[in-house]
C-alpha atoms as a PDB file:
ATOM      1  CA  UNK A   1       0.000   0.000   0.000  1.00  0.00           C
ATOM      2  CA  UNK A   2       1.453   3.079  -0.957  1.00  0.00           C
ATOM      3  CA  UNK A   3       1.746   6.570   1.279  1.00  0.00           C
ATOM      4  CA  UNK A   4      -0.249   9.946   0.448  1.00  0.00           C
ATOM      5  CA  UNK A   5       2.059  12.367   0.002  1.00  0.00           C
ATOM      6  CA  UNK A   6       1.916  15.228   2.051  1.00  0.00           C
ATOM      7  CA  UNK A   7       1.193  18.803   1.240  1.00  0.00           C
ATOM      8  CA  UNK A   8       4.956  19.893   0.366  1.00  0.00           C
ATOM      9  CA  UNK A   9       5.457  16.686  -1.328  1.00  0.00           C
ATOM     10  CA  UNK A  10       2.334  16.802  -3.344  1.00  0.00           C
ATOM     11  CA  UNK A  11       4.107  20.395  -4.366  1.00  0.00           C
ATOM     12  CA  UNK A  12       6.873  18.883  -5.883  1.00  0.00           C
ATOM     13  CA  UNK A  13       6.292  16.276  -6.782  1.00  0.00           C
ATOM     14  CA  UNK A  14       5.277  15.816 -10.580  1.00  0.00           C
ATOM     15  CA  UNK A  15       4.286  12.880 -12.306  1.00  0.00           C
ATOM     16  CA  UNK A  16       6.789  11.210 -15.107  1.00  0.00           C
ATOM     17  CA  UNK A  17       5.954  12.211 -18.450  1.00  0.00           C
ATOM     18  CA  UNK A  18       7.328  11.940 -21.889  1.00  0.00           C
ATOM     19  CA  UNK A  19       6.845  15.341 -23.915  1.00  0.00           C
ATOM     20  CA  UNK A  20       6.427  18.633 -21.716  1.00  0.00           C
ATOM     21  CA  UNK A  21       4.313  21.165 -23.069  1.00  0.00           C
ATOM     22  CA  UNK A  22       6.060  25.002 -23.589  1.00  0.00           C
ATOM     23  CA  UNK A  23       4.537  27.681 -22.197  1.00  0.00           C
ATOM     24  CA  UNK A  24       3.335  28.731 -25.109  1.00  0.00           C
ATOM     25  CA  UNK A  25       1.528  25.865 -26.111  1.00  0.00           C
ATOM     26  CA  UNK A  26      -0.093  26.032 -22.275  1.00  0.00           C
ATOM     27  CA  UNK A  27      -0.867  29.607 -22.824  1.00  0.00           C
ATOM     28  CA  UNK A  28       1.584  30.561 -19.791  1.00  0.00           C
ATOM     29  CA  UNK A  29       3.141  33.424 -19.973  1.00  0.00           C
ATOM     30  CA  UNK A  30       7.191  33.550 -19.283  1.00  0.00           C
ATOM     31  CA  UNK A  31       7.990  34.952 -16.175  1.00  0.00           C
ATOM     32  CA  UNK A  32       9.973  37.997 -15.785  1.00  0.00           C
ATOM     33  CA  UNK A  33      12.598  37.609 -13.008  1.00  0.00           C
ATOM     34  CA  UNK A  34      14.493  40.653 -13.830  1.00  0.00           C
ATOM     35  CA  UNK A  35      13.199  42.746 -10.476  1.00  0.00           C
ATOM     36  CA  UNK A  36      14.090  39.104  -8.586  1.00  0.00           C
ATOM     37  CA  UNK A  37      17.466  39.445 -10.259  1.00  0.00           C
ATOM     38  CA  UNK A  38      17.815  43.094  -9.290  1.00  0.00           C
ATOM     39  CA  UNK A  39      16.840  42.463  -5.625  1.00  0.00           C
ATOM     40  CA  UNK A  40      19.604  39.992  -5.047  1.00  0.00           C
ATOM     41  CA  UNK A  41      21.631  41.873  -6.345  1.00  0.00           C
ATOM     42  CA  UNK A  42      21.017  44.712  -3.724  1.00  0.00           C
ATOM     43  CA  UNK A  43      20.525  42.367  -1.098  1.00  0.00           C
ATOM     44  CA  UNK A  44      24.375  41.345  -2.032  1.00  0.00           C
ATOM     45  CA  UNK A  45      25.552  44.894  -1.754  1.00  0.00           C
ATOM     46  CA  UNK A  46      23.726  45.294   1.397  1.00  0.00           C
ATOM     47  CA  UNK A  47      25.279  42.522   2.998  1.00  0.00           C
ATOM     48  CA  UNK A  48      28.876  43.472   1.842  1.00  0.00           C
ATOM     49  CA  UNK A  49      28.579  46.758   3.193  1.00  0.00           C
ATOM     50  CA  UNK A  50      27.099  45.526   7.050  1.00  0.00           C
ATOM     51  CA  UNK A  51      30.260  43.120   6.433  1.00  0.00           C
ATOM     52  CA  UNK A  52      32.274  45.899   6.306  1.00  0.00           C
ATOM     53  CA  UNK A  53      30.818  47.897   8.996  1.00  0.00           C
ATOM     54  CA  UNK A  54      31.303  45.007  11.083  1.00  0.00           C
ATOM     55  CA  UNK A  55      35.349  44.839  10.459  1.00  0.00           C
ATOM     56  CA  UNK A  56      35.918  48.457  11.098  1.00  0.00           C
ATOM     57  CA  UNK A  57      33.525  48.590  14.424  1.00  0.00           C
ATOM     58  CA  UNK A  58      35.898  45.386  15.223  1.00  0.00           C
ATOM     59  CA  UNK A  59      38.796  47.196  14.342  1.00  0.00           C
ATOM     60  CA  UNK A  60      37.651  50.239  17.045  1.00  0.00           C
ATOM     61  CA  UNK A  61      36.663  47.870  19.698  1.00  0.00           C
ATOM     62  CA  UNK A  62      40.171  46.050  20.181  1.00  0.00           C
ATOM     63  CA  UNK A  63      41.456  49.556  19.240  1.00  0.00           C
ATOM     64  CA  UNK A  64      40.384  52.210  20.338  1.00  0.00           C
ATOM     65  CA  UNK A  65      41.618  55.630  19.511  1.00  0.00           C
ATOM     66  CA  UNK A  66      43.633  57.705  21.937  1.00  0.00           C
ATOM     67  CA  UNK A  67      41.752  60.745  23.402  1.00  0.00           C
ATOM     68  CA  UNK A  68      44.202  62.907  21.117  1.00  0.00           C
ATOM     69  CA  UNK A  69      43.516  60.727  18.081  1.00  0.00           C
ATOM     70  CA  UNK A  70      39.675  61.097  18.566  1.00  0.00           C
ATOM     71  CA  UNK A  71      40.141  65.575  19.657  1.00  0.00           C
ATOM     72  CA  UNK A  72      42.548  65.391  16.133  1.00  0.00           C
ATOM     73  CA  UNK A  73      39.820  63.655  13.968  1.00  0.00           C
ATOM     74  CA  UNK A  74      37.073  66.098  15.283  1.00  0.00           C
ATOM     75  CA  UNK A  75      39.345  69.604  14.137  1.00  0.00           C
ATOM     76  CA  UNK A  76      40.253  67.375  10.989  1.00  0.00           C
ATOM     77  CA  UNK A  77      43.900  66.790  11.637  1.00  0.00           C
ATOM     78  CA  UNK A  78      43.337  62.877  11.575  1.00  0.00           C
ATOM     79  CA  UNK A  79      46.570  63.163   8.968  1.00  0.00           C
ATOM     80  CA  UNK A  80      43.894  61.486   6.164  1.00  0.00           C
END
């Protein structure tokens, strides 16, 4: 006796076949992923800049600048 699937597997699961249909002969349109594509690709810059956030806040909490490093960065002077 065989098992229902369950919900997820009922999902994905598909049944063998021999000639797939195209989307056009479905009448399916093709999906545009191009505002997917773009969101990644933000999502990726986002992350690389917390990444690098992260570092330098690192950096300043097992270094620390001096009290004159920190009064020479405020007038400017931080030799940049």
């Amino acid at each position: 006796m065989l098992l229902d699937p369950t919900a997820s597997e009922a999902l994905i699961s598909h049944p063998p076949s021999t000639a797939e249909a195209s989307d056009d002969e479905r009448g399916e349109e093709a999906i545009d992923v191009t505002a997917g594509e773009e969101w990644v690709s933000r999502v990726e810059v986002a992350v690389q800049a917390v990444e690098i956030l992260g570092r330098r806040m690192n950096a300043l909490i097992s270094h620390p600048p001096s009290t004159a490093e920190a009064a020479d960065d405020e007038r400017g002077a931080g030799g940049h």
